[in-house]
Protein backbone atom coordinates (compact mmCIF):
# COMPACT_ATOMS: atom_id res chain seq x y z
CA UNK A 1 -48.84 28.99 12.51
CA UNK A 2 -49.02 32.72 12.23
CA UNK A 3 -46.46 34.19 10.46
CA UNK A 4 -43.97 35.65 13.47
CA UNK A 5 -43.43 31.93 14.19
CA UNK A 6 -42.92 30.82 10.78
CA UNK A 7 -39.89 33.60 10.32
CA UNK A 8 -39.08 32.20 13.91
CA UNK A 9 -38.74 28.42 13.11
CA UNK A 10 -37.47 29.29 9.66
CA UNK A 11 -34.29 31.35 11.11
CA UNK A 12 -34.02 28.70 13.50
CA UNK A 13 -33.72 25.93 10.72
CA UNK A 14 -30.96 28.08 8.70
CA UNK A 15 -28.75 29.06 11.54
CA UNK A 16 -29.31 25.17 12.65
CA UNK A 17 -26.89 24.74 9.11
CA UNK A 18 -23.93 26.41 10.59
CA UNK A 19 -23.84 24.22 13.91
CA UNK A 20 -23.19 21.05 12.15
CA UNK A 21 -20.90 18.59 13.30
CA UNK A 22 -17.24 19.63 12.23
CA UNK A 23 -17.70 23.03 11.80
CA UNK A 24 -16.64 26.11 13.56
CA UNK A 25 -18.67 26.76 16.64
CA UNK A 26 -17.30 30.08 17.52
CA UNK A 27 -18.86 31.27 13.70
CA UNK A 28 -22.32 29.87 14.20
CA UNK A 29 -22.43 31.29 17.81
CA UNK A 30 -21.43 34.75 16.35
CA UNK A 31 -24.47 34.13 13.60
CA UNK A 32 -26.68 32.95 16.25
CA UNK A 33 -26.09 36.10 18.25
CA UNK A 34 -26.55 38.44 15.13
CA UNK A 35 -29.75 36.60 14.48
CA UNK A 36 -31.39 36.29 17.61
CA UNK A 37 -32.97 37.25 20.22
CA UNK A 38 -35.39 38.77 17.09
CA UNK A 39 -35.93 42.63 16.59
CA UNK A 40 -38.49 44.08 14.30
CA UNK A 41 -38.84 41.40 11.79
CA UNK A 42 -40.29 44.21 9.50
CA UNK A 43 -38.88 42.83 6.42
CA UNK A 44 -39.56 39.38 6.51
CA UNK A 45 -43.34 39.79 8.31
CA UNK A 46 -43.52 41.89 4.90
CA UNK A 47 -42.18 39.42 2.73
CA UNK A 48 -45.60 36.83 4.45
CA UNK A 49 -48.02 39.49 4.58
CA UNK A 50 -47.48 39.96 0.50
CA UNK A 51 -47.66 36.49 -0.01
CA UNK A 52 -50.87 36.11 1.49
CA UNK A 53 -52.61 38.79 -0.25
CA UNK A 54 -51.16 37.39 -3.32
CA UNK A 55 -52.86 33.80 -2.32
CA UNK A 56 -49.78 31.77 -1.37
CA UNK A 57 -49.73 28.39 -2.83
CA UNK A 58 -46.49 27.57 -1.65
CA UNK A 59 -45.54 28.23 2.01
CA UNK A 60 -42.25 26.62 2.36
CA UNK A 61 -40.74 28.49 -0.33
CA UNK A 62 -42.86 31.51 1.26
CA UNK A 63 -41.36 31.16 4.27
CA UNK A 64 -37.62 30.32 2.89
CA UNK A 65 -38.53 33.94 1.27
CA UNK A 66 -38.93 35.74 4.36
CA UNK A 67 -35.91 34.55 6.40
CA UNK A 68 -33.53 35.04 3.25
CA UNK A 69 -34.65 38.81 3.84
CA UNK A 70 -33.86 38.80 7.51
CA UNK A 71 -30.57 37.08 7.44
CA UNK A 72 -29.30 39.40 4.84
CA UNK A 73 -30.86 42.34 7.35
CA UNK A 74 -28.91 40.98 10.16
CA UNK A 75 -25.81 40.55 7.92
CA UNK A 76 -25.84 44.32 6.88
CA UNK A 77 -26.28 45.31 10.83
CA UNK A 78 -23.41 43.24 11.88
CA UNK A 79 -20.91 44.79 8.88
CA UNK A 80 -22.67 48.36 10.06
CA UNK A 81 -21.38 47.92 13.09
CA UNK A 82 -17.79 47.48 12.47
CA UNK A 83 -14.96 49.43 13.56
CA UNK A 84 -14.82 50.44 10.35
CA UNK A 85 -18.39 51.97 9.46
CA UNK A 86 -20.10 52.77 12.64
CA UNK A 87 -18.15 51.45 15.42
CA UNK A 88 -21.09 50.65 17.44
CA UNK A 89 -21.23 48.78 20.93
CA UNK A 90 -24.46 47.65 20.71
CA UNK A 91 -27.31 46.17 18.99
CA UNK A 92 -30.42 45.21 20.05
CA UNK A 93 -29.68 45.81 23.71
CA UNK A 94 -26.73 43.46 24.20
CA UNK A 95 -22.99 43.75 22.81
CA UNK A 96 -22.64 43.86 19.23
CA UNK A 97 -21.20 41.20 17.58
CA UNK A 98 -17.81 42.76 16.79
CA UNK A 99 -17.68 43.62 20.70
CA UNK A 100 -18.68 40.04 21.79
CA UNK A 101 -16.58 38.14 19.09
CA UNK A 102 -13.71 40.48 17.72
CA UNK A 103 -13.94 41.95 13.93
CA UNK A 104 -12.66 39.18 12.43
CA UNK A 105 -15.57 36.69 13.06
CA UNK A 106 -17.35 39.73 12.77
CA UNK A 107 -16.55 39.96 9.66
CA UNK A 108 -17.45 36.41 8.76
CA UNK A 109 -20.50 35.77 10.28
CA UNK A 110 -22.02 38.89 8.64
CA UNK A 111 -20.55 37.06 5.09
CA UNK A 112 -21.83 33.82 6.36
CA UNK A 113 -25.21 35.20 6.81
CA UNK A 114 -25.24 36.46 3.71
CA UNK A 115 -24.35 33.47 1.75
CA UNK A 116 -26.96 30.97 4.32
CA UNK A 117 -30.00 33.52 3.03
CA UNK A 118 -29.00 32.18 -0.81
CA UNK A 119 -28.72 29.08 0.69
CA UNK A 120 -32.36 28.74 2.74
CA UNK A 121 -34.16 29.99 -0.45
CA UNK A 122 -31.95 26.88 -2.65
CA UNK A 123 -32.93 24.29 -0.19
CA UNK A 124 -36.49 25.52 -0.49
CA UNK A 125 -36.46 25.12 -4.17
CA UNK A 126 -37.69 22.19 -5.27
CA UNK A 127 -41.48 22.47 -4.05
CA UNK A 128 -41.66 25.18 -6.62
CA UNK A 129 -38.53 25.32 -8.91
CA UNK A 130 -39.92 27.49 -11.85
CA UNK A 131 -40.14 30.37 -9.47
CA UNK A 132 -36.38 30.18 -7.71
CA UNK A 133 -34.84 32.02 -11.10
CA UNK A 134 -36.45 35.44 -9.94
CA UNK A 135 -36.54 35.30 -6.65
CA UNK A 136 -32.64 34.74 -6.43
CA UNK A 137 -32.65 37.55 -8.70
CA UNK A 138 -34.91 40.07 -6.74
CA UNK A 139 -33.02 38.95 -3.60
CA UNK A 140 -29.78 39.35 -5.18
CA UNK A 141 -30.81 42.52 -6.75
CA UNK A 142 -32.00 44.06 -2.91
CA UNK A 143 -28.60 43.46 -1.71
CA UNK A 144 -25.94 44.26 -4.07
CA UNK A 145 -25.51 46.22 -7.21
CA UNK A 146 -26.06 48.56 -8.75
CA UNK A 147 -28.61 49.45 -6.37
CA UNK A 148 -28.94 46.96 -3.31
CA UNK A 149 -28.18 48.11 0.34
CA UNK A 150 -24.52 47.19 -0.73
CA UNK A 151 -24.64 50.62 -2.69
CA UNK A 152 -26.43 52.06 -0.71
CA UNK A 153 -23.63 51.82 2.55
CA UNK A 154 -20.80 53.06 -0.40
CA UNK A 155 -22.66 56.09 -0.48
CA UNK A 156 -21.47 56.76 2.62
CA UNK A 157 -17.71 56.83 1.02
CA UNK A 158 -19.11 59.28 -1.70
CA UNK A 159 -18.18 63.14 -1.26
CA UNK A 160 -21.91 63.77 -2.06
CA UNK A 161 -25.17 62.00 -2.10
CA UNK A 162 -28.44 62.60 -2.93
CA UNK A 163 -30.60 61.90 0.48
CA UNK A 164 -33.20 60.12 -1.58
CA UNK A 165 -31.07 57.81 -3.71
CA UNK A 166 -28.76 56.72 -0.44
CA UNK A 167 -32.36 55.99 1.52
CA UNK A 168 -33.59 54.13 -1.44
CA UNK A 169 -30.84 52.50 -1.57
CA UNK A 170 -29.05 51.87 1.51
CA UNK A 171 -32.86 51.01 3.69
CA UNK A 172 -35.44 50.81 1.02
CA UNK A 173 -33.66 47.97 -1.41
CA UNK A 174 -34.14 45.48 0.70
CA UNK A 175 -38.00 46.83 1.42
CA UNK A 176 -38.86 46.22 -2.18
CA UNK A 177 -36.92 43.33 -2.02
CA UNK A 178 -39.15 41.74 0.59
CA UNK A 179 -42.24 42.66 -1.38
CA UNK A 180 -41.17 41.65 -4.90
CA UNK A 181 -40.12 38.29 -3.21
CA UNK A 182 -43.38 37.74 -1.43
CA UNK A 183 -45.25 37.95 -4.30
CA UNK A 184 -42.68 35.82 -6.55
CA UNK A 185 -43.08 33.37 -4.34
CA UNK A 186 -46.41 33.27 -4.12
CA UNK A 187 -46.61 32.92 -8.06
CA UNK A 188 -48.08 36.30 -8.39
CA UNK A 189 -48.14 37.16 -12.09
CA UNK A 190 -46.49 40.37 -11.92
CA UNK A 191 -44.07 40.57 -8.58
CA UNK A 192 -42.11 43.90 -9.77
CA UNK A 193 -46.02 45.67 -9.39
CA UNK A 194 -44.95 45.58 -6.07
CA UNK A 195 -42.01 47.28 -5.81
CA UNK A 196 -43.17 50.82 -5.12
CA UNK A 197 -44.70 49.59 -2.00
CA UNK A 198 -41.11 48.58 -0.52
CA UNK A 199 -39.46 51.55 -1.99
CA UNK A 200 -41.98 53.96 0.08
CA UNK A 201 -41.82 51.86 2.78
CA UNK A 202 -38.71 51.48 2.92
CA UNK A 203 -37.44 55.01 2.73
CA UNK A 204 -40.26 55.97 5.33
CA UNK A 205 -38.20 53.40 7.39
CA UNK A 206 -34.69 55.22 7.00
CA UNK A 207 -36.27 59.03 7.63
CA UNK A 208 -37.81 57.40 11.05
CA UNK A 209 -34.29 55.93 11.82
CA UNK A 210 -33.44 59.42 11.11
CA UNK A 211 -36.43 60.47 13.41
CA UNK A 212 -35.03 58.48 16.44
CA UNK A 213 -31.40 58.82 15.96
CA UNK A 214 -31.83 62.21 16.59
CA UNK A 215 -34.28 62.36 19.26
CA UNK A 216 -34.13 59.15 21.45
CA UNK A 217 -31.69 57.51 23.89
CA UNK A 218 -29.69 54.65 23.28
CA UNK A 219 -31.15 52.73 26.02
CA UNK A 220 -34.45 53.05 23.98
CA UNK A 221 -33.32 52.23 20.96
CA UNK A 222 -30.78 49.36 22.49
CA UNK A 223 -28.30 51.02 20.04
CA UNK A 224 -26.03 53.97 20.03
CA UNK A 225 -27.80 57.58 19.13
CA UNK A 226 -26.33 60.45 17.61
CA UNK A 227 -24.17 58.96 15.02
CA UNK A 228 -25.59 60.14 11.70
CA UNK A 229 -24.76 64.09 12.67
CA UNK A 230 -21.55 62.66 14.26
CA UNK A 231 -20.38 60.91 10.89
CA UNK A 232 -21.90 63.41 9.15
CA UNK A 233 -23.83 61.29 6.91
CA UNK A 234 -27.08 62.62 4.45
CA UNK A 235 -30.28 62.49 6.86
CA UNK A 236 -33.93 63.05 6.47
CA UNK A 237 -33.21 65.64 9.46
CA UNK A 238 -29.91 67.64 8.48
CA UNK A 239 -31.34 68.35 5.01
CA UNK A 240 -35.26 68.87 6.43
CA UNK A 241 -35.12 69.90 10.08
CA UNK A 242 -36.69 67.85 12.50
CA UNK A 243 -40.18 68.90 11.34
CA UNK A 244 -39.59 68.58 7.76
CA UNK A 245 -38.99 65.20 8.70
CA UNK A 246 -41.52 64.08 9.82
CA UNK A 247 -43.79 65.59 7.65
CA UNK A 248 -41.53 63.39 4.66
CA UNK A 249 -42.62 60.55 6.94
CA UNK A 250 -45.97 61.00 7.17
CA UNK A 251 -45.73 61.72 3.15
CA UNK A 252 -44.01 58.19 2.23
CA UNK A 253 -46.42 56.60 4.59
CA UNK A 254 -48.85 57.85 2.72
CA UNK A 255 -47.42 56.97 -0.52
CA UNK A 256 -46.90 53.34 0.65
CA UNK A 257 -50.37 52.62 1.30
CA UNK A 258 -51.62 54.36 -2.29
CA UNK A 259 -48.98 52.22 -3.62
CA UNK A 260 -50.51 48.44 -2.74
CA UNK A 261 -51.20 46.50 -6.17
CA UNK A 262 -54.96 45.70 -6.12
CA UNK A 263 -55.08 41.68 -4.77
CA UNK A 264 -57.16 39.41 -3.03
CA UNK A 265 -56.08 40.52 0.50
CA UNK A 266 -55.65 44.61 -0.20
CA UNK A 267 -57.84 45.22 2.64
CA UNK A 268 -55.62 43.69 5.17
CA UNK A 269 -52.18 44.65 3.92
CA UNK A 270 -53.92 48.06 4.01
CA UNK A 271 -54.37 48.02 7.49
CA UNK A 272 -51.71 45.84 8.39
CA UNK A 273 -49.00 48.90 6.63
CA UNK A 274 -51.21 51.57 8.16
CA UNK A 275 -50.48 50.21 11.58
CA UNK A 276 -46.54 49.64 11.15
CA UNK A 277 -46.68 53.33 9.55
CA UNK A 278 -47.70 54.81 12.59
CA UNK A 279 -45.46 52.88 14.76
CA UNK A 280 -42.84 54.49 12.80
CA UNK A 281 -43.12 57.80 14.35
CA UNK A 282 -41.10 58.07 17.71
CA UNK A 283 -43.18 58.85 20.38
CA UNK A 284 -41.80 62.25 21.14
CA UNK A 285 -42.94 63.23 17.89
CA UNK A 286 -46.56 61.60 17.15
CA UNK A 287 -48.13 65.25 18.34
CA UNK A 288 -45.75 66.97 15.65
């Protein structure tokens, strides 16, 4: 199975949890729509692509990994897109989940989510239980504080950030996250050698968010455009013109690949983070 439809079947299985009999359908159709249809699946294709060059031994847990990552990516989305933090009327091309279900289950399906990614990586556990200890730690740690995407959004309610720390933070936590975890759960030896990959990937992430909330439409991007200058919030392109920007782009990029741990797979996470680097780059740009 190649690893789009693992993450695929895996999601599947842990939103499957909150349609049970007795429980509230209105919640797990308000997960369901956060999770699915997919977007990106960055994070979690990440999370497998680690694991393999690190020689995965254990697939399940592997896999459990990867769609702990996601859920707590679509959880973060659906709080983002609150009345209260970006208002947005979209995601993904269709109604956000606020807008098709009201804020309150809103509000609990993004806590839901959450929770279920703690949950799919528990019920994974036992075909490897010596290794759940630090990966519910480096999840854990990607999400909350002092340093997850949890502080990274409270940034946002700071008079003054630094650009770096709030990317780091608020996009690029949950990067190294999905690195550290891959190789955790693959029993690599040293899983934290692979944080500086997420960290540079993951801030090259947030500037090309920048990137293309600045210079694409929102029927592109299937979400609105324009709000980081409209909230005023610390971007790659206030503080280094549009230019700038995408020369800090290019430089993380850069930085990400230098930063893969030598393994039995380099070659292919090489290419395979070479590839999603220049994909990063909105098209209006790539001649820049």
């Amino acid at each position: 199975m190649d690893a789009v439809s693992r993450i695929e079947s895996s999601l599947a299985d842990a939103v499957l949890c909150a349609e049970a009999a007795g429980a509230p359908p209105r919640l797990a159709a308000a997960m369901r729509h956060a999770v699915f249809p997919r977007g990106g699946r960055i994070r979690p294709r990440l999370t497998l692509a680690v694991a393999a060059a690190c020689g995965e031994d254990r697939p399940a847990l592997c896999s459990a990994a990867a769609a702990s990552i996601e859920l707590l990516h679509c959880a973060s989305l659906v709080h983002d897109d609150l009345p209260c933090f970006d208002d947005a009327a979209t995601r993904r091309g269709k109604p956000s989940v606020h807008r098709a279900f009201g804020t309150p289950l809103a509000v609990l399906a993004g806590d839901a989510l959450i929770v279920l990614a703690f949950q799919t990586l528990a019920r994974a556990a036992p075909c490897a239980p010596d290794r759940l200890g630090p990966l519910l730690l480096v999840v854990g740690d990607g999400v909350g504080v002092p340093f997850g995407i949890v502080a990274g959004q409270a940034w946002e309610c700071e008079p003054r950030a630094d650009l770096s720390e709030y990317q780091r933070q608020k996009t690029g936590s949950l990067f190294a996250a999905a690195t550290i975890a891959g190789a955790a759960a693959s029993g690599h030896a040293e899983p934290e050698a692979w944080r500086l990959l997420g960290d540079r990937l993951g801030e090259a992430y947030q500037v090309a968010d920048d990137l293309r909330d600045a210079v694409e439409d929102a029927e592109t991007l299937g979400k609105p455009v324009g709000v980081d200058k409209a909230l005023g919030r610390p971007s790659a392109v206030a503080e280094f013109g549009l230019h700038g920007a995408v020369a800090r782009l290019r430089s993380l990029s850069e930085q990400a690949v230098a930063a893969i741990p030598p393994c039995q797979g380099r070659g292919m996470l090489h290419g395979l983070i070479l590839a999603e680097a220049q994909r990063l780059l909105p098209r209006k740009l790539a001649a820049a």
